[in-house]
PDB file of N, CA and C in Angstrom:
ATOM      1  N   UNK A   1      33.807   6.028 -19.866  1.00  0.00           N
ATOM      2  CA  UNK A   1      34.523   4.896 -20.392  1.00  0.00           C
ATOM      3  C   UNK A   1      34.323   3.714 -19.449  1.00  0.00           C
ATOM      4  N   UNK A   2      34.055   2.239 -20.006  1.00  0.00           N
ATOM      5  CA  UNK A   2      34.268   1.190 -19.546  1.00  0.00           C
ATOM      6  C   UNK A   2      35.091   0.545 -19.029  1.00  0.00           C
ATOM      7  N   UNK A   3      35.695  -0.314 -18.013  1.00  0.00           N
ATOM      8  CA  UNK A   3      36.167  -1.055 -17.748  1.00  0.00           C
ATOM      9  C   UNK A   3      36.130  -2.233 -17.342  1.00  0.00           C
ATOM     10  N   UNK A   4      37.061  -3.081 -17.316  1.00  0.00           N
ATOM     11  CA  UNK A   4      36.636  -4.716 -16.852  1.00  0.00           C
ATOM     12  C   UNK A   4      37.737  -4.368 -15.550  1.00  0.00           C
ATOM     13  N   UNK A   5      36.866  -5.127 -14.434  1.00  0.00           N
ATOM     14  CA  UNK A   5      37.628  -5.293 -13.455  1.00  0.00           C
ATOM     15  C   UNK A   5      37.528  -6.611 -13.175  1.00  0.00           C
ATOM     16  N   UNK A   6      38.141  -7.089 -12.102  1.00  0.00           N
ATOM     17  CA  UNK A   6      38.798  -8.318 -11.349  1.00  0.00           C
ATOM     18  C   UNK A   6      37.935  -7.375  -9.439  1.00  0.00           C
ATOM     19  N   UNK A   7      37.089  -8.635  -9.158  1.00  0.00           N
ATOM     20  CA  UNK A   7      36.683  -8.357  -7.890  1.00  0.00           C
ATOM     21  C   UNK A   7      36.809  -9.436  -6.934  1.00  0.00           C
ATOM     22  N   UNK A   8      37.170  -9.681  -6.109  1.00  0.00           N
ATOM     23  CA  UNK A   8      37.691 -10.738  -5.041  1.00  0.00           C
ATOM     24  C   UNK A   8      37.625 -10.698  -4.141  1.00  0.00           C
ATOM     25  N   UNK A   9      36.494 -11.883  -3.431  1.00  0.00           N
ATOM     26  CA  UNK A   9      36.060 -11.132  -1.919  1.00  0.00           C
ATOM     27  C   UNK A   9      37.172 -12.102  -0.905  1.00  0.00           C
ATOM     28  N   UNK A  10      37.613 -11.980  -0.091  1.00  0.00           N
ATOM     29  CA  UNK A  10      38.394 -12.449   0.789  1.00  0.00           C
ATOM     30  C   UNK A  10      37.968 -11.913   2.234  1.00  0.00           C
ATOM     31  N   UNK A  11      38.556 -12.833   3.334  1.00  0.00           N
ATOM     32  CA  UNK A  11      37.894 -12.472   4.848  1.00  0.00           C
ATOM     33  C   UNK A  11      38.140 -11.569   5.203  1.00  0.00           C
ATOM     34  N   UNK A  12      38.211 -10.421   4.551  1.00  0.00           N
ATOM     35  CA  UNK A  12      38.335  -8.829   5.270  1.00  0.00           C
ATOM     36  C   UNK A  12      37.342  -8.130   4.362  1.00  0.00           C
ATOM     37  N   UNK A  13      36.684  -8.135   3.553  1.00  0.00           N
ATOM     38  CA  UNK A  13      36.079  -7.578   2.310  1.00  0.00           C
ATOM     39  C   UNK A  13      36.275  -7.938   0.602  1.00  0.00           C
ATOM     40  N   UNK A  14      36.084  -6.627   0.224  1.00  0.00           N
ATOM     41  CA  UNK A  14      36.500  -7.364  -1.355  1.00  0.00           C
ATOM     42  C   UNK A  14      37.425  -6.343  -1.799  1.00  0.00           C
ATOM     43  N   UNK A  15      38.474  -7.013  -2.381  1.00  0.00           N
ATOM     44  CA  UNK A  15      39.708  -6.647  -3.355  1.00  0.00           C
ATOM     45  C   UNK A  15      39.144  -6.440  -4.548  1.00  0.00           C
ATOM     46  N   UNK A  16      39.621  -5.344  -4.941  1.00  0.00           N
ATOM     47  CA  UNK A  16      39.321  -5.104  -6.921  1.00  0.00           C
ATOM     48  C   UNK A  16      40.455  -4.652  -7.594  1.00  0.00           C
ATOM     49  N   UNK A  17      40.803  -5.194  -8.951  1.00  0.00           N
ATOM     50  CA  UNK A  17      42.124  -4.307  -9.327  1.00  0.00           C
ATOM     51  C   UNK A  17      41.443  -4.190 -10.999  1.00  0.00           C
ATOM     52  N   UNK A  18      42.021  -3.572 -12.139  1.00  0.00           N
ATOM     53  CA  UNK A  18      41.679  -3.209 -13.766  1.00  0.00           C
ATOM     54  C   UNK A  18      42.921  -3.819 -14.123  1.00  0.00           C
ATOM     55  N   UNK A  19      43.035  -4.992 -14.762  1.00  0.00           N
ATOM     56  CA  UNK A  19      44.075  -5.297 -15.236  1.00  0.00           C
ATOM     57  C   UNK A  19      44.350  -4.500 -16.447  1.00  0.00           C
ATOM     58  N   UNK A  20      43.807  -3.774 -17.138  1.00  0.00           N
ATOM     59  CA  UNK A  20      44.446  -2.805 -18.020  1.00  0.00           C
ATOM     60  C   UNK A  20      45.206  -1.827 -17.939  1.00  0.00           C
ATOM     61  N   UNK A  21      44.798  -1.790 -16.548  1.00  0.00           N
ATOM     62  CA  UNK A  21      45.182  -0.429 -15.571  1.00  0.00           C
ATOM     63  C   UNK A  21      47.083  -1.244 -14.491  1.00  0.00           C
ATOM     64  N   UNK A  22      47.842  -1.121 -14.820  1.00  0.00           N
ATOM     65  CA  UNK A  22      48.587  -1.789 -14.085  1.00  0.00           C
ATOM     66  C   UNK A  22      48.936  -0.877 -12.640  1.00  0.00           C
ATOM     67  N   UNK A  23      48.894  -1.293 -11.682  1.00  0.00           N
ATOM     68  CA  UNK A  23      48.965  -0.412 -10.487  1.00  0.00           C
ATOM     69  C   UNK A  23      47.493  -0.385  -9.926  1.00  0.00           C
ATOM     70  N   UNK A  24      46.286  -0.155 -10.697  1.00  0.00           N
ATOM     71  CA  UNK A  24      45.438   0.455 -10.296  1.00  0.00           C
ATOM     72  C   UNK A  24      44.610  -0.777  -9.727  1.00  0.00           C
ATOM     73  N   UNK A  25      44.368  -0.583  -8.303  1.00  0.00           N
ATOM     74  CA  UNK A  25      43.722  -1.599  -7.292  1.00  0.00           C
ATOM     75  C   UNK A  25      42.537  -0.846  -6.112  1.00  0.00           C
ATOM     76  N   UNK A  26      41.815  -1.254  -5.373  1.00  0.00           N
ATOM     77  CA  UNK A  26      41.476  -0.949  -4.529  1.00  0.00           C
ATOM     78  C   UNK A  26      40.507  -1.851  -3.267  1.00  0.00           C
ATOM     79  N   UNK A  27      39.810  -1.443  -2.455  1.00  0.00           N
ATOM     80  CA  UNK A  27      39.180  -2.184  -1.511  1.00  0.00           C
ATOM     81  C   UNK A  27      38.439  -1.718  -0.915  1.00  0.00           C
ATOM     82  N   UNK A  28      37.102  -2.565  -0.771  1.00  0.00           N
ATOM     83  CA  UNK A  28      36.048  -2.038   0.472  1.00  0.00           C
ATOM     84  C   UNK A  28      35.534  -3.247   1.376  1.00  0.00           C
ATOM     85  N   UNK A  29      34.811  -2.718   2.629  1.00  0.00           N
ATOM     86  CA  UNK A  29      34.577  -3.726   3.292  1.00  0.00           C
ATOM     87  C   UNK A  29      32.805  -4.366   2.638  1.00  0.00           C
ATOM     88  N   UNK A  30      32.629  -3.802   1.516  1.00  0.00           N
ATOM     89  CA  UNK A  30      31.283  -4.391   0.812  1.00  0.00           C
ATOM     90  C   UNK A  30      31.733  -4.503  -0.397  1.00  0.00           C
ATOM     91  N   UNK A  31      30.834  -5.153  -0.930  1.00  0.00           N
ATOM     92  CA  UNK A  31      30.779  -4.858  -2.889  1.00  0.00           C
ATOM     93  C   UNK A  31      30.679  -3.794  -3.341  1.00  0.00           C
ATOM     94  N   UNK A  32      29.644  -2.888  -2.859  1.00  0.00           N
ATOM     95  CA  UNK A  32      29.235  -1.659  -3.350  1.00  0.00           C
ATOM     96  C   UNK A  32      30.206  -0.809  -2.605  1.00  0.00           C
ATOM     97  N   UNK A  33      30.683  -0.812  -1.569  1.00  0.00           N
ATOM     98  CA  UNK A  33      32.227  -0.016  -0.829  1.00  0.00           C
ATOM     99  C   UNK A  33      33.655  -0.201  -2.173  1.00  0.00           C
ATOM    100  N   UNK A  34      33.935  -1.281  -2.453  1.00  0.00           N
ATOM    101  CA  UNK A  34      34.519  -1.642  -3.184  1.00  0.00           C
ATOM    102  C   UNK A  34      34.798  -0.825  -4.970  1.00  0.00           C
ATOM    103  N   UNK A  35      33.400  -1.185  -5.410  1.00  0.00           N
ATOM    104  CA  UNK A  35      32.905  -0.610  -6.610  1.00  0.00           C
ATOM    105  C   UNK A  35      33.011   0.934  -6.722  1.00  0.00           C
ATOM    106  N   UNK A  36      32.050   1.790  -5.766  1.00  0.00           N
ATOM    107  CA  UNK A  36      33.099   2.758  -5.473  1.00  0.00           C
ATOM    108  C   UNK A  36      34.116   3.437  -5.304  1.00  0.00           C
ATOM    109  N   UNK A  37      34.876   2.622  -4.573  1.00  0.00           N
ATOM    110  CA  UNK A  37      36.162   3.164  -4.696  1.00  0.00           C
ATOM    111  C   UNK A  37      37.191   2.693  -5.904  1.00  0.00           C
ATOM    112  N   UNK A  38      37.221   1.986  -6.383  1.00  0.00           N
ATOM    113  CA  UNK A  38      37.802   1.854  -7.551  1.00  0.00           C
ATOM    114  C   UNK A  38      37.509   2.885  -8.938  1.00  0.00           C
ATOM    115  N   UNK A  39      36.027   3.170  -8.959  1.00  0.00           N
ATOM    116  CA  UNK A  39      35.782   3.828  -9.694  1.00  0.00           C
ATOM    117  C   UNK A  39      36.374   5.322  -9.452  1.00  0.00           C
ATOM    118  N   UNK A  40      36.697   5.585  -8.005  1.00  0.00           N
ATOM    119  CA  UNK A  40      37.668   6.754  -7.824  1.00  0.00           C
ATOM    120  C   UNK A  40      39.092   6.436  -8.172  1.00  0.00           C
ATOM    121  N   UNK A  41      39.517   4.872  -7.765  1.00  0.00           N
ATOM    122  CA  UNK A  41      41.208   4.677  -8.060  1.00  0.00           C
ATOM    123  C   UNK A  41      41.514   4.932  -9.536  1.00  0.00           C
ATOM    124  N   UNK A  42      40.558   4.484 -10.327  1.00  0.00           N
ATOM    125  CA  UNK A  42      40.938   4.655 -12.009  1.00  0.00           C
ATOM    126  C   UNK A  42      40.483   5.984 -11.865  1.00  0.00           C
ATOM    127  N   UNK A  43      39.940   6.969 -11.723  1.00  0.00           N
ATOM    128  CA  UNK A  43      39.759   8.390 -12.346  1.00  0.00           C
ATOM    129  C   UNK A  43      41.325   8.685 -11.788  1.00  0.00           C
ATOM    130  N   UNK A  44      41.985   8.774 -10.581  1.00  0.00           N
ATOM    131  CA  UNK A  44      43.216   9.124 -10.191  1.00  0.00           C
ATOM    132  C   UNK A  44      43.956   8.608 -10.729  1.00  0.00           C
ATOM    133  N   UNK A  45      43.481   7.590 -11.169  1.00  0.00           N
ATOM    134  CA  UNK A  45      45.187   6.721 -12.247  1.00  0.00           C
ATOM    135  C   UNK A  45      44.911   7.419 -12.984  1.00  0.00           C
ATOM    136  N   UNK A  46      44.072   8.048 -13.708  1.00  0.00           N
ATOM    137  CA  UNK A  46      44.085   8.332 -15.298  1.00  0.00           C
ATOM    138  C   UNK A  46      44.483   9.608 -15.275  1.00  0.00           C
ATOM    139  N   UNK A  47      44.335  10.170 -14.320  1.00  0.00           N
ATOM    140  CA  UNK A  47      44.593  11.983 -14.057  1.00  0.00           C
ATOM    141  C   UNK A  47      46.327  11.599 -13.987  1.00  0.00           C
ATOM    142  N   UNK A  48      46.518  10.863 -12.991  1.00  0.00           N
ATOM    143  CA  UNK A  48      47.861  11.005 -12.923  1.00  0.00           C
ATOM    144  C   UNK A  48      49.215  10.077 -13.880  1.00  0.00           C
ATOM    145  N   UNK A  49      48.203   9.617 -15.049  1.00  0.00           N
ATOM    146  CA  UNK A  49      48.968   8.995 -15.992  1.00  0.00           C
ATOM    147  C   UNK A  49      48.857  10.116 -17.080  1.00  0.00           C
ATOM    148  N   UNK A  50      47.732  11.251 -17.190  1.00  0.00           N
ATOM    149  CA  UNK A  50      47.640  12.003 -18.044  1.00  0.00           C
ATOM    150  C   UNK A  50      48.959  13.444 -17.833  1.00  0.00           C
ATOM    151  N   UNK A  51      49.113  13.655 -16.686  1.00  0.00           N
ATOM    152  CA  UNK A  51      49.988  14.496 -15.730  1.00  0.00           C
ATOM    153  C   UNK A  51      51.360  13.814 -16.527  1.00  0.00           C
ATOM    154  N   UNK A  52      51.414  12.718 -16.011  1.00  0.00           N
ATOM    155  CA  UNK A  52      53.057  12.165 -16.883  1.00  0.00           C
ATOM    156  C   UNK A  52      53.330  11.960 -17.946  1.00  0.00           C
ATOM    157  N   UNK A  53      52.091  11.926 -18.792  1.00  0.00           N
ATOM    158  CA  UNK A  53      52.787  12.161 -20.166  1.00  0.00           C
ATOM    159  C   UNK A  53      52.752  13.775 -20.675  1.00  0.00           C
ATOM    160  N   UNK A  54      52.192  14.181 -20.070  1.00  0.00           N
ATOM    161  CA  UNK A  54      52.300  15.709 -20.650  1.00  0.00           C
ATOM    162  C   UNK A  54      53.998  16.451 -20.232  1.00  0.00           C
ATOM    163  N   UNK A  55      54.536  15.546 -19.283  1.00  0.00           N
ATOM    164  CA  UNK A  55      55.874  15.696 -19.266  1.00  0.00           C
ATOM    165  C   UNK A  55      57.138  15.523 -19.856  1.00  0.00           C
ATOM    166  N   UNK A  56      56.466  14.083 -20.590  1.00  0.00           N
ATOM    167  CA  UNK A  56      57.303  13.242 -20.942  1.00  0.00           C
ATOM    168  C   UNK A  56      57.065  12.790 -22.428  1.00  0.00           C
ATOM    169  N   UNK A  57      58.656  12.660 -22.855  1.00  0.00           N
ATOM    170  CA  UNK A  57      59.106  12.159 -24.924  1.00  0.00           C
ATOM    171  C   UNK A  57      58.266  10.988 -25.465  1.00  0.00           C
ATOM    172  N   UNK A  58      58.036  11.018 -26.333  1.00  0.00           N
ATOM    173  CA  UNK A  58      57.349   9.989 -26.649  1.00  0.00           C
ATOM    174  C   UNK A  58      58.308   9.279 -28.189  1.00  0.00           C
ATOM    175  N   UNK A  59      58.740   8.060 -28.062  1.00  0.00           N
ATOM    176  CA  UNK A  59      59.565   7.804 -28.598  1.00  0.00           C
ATOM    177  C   UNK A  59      59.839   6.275 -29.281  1.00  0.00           C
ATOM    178  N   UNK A  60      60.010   6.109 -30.877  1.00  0.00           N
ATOM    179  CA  UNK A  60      59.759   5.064 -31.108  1.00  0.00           C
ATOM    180  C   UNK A  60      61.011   4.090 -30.955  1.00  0.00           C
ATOM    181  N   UNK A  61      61.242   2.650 -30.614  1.00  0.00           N
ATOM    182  CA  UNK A  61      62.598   1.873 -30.621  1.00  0.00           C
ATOM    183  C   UNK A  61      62.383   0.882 -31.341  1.00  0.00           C
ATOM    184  N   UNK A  62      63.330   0.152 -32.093  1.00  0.00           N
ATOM    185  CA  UNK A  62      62.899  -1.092 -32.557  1.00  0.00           C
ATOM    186  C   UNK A  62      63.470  -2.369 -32.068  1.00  0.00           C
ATOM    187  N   UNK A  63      63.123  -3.309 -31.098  1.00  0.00           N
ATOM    188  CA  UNK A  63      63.973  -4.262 -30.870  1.00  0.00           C
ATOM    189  C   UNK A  63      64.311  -5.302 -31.498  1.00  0.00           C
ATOM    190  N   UNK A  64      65.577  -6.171 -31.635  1.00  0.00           N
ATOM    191  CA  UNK A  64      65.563  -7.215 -32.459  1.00  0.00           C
ATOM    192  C   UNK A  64      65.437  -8.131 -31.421  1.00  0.00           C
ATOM    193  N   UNK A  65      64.236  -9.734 -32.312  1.00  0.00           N
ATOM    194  CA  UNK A  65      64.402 -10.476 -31.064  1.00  0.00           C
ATOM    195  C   UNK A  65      65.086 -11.914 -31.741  1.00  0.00           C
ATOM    196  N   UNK A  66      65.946 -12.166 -30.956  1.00  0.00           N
ATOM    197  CA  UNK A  66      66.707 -13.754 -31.511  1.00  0.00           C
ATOM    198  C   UNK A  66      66.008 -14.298 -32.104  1.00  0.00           C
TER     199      UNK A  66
END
């Protein structure tokens, strides 16, 4: 599966986060350090978002909005 990331180099290396992914961020001191590891932070987000719903109700609400 694809993703769009957000990559941002700043004076320590480069920052990356998946804005689809909320939480899911990471960092290397290269591009390709970077790219890497993110591509590990989303497999662990997804393992451990898959882990919590297998726990958890799934449930519809309806809100009213003014």
């Amino acid at each position: 599966m694809k993703y769009m990331i957000l990559l941002h180099k700043s004076k320590y290396g480069y920052n990356v986060h998946v804005p689809v992914l909320p939480g899911c961020h990471s960092q290397g001191d290269t591009k390709k350090e970077a790219l890497i590891n993110i591509k590990d932070a989303i497999s662990t987000y997804l393992e451990m978002e898959k882990e919590e719903l297998r726990n958890s109700e799934i449930q519809e609400v309806e809100v009213a909005i003014p």
